[in-house]
N, C-alpha and C. Protein backbone atom coordinates (compact mmCIF):
# COMPACT_ATOMS: atom_id res chain seq x y z
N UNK A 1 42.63 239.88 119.18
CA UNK A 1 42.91 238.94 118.12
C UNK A 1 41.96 237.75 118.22
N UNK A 2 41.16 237.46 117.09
CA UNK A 2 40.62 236.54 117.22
C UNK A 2 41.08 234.90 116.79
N UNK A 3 40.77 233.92 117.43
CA UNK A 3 40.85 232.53 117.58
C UNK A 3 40.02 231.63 116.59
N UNK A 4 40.87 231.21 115.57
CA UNK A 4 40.34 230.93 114.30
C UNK A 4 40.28 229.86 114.37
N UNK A 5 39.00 228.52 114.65
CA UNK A 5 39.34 227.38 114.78
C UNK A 5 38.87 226.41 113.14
N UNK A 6 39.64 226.33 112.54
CA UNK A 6 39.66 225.77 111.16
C UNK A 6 40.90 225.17 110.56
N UNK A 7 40.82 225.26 109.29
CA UNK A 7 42.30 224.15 108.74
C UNK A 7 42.60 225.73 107.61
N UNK A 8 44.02 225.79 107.99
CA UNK A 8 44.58 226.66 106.83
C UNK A 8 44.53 225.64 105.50
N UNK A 9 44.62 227.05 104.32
CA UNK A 9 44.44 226.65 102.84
C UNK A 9 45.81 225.60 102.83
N UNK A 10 46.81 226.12 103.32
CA UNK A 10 48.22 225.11 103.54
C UNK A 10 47.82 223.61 104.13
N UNK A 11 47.30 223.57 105.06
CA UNK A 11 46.80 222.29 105.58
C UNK A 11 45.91 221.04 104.69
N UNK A 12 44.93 222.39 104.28
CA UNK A 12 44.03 221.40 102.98
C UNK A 12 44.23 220.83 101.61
N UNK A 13 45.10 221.74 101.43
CA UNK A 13 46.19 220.94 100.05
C UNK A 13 47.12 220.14 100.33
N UNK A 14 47.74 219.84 101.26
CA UNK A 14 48.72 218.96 101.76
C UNK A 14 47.84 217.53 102.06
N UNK A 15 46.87 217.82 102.10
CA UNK A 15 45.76 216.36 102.85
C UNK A 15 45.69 215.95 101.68
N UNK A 16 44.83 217.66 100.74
CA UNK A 16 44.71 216.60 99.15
C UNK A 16 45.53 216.08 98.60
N UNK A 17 47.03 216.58 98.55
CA UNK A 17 47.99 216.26 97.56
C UNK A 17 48.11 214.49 98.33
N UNK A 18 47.83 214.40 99.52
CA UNK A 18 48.56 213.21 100.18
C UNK A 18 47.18 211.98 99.49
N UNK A 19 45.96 212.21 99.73
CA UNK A 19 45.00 211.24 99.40
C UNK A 19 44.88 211.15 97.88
N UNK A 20 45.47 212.42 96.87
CA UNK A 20 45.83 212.11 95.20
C UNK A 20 46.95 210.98 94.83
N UNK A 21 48.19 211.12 95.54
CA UNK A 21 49.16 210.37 95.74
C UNK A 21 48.60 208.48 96.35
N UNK A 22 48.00 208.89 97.35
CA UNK A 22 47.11 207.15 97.53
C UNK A 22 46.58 206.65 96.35
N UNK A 23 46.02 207.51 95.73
CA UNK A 23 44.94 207.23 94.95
C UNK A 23 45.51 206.69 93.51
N UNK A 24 46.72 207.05 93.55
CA UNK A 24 47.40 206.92 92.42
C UNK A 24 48.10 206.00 92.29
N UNK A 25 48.64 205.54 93.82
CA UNK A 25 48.93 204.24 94.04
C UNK A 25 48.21 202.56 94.25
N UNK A 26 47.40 203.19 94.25
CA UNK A 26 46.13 202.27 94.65
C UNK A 26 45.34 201.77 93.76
N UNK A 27 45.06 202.39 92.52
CA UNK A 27 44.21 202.60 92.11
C UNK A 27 44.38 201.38 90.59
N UNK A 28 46.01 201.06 89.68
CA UNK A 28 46.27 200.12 89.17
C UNK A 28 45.89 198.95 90.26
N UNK A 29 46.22 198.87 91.40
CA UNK A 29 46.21 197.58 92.17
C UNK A 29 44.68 197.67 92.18
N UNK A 30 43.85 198.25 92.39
CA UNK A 30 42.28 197.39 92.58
C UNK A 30 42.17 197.38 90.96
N UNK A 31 42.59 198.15 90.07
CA UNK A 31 41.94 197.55 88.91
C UNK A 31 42.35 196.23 88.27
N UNK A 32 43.69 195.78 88.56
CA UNK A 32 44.00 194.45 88.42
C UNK A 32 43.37 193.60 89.17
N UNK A 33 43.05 193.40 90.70
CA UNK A 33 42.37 192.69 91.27
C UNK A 33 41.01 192.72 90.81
N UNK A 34 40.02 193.86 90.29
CA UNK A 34 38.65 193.58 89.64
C UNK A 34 38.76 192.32 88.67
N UNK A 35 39.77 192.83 87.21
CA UNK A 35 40.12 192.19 86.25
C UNK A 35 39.76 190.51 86.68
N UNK A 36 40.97 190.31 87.60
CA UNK A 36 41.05 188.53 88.50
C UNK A 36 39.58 188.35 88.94
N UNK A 37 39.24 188.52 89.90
CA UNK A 37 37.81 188.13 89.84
C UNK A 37 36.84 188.27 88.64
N UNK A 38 37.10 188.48 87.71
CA UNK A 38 36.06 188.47 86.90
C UNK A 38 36.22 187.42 85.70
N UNK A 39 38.21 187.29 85.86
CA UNK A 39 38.70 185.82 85.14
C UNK A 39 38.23 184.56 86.36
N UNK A 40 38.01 185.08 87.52
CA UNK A 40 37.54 183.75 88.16
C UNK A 40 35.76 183.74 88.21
N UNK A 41 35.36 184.88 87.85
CA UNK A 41 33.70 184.64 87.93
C UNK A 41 33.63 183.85 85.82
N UNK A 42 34.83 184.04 85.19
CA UNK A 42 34.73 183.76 83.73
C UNK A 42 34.81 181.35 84.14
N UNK A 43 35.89 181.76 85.06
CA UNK A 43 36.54 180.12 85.34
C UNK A 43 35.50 179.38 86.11
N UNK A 44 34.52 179.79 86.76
CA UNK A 44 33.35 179.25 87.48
C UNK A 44 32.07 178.99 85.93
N UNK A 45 32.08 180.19 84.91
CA UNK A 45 31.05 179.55 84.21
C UNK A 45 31.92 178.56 83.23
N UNK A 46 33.25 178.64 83.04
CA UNK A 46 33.38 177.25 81.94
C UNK A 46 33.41 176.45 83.01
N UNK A 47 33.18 175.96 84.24
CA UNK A 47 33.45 175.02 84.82
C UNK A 47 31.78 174.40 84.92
N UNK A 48 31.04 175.40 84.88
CA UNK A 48 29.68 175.04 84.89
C UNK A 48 29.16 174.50 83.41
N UNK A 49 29.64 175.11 82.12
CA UNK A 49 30.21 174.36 80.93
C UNK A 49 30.17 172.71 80.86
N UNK A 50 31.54 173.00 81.63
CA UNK A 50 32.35 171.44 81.75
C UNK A 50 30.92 170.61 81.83
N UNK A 51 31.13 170.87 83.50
CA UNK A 51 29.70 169.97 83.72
C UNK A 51 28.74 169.51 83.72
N UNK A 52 28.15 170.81 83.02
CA UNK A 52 26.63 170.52 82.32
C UNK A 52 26.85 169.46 80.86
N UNK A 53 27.69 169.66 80.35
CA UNK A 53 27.76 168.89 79.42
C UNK A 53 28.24 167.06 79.52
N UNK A 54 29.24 167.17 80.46
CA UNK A 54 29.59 165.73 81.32
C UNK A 54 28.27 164.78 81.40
N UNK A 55 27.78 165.82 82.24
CA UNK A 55 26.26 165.57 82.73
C UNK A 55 25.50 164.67 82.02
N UNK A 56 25.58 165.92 80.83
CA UNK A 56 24.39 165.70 79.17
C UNK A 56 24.97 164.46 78.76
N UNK A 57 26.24 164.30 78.75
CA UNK A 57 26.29 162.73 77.92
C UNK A 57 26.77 161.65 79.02
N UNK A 58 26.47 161.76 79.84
CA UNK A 58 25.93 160.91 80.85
C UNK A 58 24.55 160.46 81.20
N UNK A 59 23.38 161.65 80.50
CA UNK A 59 22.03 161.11 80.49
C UNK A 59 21.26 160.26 79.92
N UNK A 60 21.04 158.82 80.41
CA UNK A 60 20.46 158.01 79.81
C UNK A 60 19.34 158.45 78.52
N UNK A 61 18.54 159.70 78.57
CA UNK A 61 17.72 159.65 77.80
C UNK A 61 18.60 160.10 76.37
N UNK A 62 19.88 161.11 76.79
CA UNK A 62 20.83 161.57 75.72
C UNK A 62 21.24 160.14 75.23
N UNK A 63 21.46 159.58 75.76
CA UNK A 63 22.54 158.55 75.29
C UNK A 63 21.66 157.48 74.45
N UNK A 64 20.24 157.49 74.91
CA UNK A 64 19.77 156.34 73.81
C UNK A 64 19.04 157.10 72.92
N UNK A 65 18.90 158.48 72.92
CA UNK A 65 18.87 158.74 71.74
C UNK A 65 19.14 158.66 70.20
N UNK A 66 17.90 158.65 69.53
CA UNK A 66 18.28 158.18 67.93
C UNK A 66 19.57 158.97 67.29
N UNK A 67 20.19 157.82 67.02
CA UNK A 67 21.75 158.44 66.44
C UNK A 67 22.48 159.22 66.99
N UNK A 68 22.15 159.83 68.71
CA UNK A 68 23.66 159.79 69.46
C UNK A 68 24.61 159.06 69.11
N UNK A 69 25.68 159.97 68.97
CA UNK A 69 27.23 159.64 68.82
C UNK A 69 28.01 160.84 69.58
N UNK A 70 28.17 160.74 70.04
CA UNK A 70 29.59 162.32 70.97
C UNK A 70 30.02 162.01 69.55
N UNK A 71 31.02 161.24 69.35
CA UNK A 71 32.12 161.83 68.39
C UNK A 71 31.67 162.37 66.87
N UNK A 72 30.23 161.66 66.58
CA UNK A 72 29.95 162.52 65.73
C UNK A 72 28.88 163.93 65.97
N UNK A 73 28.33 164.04 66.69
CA UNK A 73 28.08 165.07 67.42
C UNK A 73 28.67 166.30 67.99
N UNK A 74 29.85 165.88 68.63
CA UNK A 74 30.78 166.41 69.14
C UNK A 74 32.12 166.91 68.61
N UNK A 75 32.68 167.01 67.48
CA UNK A 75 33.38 166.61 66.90
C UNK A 75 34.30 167.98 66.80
N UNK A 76 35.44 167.95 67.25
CA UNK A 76 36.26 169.37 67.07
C UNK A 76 36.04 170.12 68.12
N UNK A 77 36.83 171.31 68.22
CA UNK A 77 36.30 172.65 69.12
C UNK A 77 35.26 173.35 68.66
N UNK A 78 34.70 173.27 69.78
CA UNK A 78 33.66 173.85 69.70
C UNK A 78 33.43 175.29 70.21
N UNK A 79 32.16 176.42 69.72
CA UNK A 79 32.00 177.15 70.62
C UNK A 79 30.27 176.76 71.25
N UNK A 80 30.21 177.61 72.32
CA UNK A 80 29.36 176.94 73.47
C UNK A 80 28.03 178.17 72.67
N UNK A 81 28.25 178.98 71.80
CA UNK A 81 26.98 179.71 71.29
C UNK A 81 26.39 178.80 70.05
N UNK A 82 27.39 177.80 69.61
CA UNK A 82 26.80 176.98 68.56
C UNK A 82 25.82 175.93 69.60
N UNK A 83 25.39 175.67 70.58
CA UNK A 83 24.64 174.41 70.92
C UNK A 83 23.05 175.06 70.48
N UNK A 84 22.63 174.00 70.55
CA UNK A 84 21.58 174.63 69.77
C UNK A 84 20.55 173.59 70.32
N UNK A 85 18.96 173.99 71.29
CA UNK A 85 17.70 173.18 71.53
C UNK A 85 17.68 172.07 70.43
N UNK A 86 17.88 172.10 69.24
CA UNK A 86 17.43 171.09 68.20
C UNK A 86 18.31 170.52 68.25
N UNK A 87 19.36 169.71 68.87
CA UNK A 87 20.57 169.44 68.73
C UNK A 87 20.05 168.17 70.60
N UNK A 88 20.26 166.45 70.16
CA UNK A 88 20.14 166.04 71.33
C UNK A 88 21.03 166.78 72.89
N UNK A 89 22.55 166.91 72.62
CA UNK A 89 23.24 166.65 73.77
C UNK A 89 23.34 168.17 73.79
N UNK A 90 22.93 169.04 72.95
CA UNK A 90 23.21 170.66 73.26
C UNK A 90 21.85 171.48 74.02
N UNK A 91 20.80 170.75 73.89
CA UNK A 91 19.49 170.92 74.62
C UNK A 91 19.76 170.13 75.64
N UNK A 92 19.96 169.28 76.21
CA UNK A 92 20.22 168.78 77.31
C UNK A 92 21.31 169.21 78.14
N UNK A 93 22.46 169.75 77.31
CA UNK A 93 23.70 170.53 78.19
C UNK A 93 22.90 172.50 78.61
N UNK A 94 22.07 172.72 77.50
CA UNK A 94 21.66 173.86 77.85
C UNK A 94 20.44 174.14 78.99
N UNK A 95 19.62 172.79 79.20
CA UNK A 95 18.38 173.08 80.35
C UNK A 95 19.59 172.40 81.26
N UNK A 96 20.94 171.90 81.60
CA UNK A 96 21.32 171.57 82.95
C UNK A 96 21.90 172.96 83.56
N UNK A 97 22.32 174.21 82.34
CA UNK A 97 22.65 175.46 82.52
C UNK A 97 21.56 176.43 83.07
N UNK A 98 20.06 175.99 82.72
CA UNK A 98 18.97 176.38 82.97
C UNK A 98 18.82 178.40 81.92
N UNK A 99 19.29 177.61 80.75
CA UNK A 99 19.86 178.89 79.37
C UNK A 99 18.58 178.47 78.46
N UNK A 100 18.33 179.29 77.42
CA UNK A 100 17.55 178.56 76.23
C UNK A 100 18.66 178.55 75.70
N UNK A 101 19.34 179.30 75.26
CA UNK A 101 20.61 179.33 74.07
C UNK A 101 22.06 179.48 74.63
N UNK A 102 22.96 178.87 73.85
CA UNK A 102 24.60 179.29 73.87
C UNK A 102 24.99 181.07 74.48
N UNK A 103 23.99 181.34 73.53
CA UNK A 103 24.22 183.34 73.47
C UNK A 103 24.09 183.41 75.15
N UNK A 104 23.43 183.08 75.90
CA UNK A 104 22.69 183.10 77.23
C UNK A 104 24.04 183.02 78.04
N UNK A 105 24.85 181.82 77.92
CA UNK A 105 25.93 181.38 78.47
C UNK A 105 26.83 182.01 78.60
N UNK A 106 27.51 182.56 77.20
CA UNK A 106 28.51 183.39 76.81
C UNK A 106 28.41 184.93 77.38
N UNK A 107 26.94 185.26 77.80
CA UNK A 107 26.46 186.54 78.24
C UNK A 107 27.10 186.83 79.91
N UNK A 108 27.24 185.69 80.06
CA UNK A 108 28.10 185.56 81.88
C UNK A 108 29.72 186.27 81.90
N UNK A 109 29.90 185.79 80.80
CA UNK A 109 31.38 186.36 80.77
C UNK A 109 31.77 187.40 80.86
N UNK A 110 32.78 187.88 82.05
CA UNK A 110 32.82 189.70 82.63
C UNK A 110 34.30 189.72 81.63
N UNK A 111 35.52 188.90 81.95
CA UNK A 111 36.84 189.53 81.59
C UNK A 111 36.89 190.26 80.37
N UNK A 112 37.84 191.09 80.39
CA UNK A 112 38.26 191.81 79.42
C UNK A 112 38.10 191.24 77.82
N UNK A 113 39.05 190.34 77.80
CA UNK A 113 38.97 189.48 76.43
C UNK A 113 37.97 188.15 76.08
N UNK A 114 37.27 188.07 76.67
CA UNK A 114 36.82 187.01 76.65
C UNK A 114 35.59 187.42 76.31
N UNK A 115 35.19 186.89 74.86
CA UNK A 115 33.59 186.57 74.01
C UNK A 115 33.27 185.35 74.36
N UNK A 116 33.48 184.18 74.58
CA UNK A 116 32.92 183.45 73.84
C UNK A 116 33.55 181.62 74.87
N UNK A 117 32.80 180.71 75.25
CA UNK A 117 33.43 179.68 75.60
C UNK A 117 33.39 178.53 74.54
N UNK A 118 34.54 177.79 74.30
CA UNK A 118 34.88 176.76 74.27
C UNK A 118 35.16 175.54 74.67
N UNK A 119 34.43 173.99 74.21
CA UNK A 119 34.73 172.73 74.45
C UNK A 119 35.21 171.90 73.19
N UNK A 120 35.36 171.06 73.98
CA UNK A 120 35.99 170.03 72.87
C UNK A 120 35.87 168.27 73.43
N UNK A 121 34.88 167.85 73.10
CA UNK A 121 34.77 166.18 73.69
C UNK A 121 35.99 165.08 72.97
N UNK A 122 36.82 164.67 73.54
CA UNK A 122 37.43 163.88 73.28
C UNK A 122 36.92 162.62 73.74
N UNK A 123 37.63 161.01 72.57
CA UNK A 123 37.48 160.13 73.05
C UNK A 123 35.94 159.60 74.47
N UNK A 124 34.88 160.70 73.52
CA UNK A 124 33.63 160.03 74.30
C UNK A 124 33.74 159.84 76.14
N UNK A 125 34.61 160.68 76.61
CA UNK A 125 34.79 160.78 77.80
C UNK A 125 35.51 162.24 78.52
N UNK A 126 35.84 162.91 77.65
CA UNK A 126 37.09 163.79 77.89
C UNK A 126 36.54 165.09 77.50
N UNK A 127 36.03 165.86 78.32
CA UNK A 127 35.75 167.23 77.56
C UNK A 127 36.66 168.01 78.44
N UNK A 128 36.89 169.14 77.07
CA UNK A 128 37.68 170.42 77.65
C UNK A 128 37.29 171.08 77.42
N UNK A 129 37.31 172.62 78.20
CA UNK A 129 36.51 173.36 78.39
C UNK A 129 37.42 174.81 78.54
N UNK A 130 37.02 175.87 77.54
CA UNK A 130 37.87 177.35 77.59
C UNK A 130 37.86 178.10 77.49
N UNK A 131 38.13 179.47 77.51
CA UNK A 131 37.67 180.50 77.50
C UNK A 131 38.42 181.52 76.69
N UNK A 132 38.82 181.40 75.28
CA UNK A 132 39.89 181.66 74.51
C UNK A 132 39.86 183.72 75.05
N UNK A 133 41.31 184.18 75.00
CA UNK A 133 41.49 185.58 75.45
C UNK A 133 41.56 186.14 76.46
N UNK A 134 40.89 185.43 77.58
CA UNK A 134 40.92 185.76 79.11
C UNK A 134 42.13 185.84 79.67
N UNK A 135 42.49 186.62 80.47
CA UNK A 135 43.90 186.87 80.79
C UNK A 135 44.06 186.42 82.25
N UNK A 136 44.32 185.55 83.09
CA UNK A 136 44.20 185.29 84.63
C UNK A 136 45.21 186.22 85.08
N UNK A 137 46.09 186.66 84.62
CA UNK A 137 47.11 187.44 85.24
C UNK A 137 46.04 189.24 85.57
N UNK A 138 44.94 189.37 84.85
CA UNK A 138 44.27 190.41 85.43
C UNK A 138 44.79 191.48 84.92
N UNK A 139 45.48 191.64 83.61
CA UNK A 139 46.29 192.64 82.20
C UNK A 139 45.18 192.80 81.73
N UNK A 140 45.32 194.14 80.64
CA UNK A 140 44.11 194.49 79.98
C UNK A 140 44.73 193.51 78.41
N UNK A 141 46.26 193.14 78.25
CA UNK A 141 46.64 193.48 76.86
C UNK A 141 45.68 192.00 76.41
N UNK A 142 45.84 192.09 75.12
CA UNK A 142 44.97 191.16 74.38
C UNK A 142 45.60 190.16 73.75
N UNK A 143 47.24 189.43 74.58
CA UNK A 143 47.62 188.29 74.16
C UNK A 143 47.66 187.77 75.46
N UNK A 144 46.42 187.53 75.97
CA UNK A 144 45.77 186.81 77.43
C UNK A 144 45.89 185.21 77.01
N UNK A 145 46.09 184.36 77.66
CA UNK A 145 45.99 183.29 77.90
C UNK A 145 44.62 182.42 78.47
N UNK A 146 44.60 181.13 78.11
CA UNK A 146 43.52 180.71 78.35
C UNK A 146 42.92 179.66 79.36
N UNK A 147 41.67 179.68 79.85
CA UNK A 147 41.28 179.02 81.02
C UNK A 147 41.40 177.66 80.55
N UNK A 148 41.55 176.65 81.40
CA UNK A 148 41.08 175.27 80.51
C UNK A 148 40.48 174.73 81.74
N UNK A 149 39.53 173.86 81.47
CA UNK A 149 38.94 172.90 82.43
C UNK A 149 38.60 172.00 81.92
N UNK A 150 39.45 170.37 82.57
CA UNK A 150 39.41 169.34 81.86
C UNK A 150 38.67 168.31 82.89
């Protein structure tokens, strides 16, 4: 009788069925955790947003610019693909991003729902900053909630 040193067909389906079963368990949990990091790689560029723009109307050369006004400049929500080089404080918020354009910015954004960032300058001191659709909870569905950075 010979001495068969190998894995019966019984043995090798029992391994697979056991590492299908992991896999099945496992496998919602890393895709929610991708999702989250990619709402926090989304929350690092409006935060870079925020600041570049803080920045911009903090720059003396922005600020004595002919007919700077934030509030008329600034005026409403905004999206961050409208800034525009010809525009004082949106060329100056876009070389502190080191972008030519808005489109450039918005191109960072991994999450699921999320096109597009949003600000909004209040009261010549106050910008907010968002990321309308992004879901932090790391869900695919598409009534996600939104980043803010104030």
């Amino acid at each position: 009788m010979k001495n068969n040193k190998g894995f019966s067909l019984v043995e090798l389906i029992i391994v697979i069925a056991i590492m299908a079963i992991l896999v099945g368990v496992m496998a919602p949990q890393l895709i929610k955790y991708i999702e989250k990091s990619k709402v926090s790689a989304d929350t690092q560029a409006a935060d870079a947003v925020h600041s570049a723009i803080l920045t911009a109307m903090m720059d003396p050369e922005v600020v004595n610019a002919t007919g700077y006004n934030t509030s008329t400049v600034l005026t409403g929500a905004q999206s961050v693909t409208g800034l525009q080089t010809s525009d004082v404080i949106g060329s100056a918020a876009l070389e502190i991003l080191g972008e030519t354009s808005g489109a450039d910015v918005t191109a960072r954004l991994k999450s699921t729902n999320a096109s597009d960032i949003c600000f909004e300058v209040v009261n010549n001191n106050k910008v907010s900053v968002w990321v309308p659709g992004s879901d932090s909870r790391g869900s695919k569905s598409n009534s996600g909630f939104e980043i803010v950075v104030q």
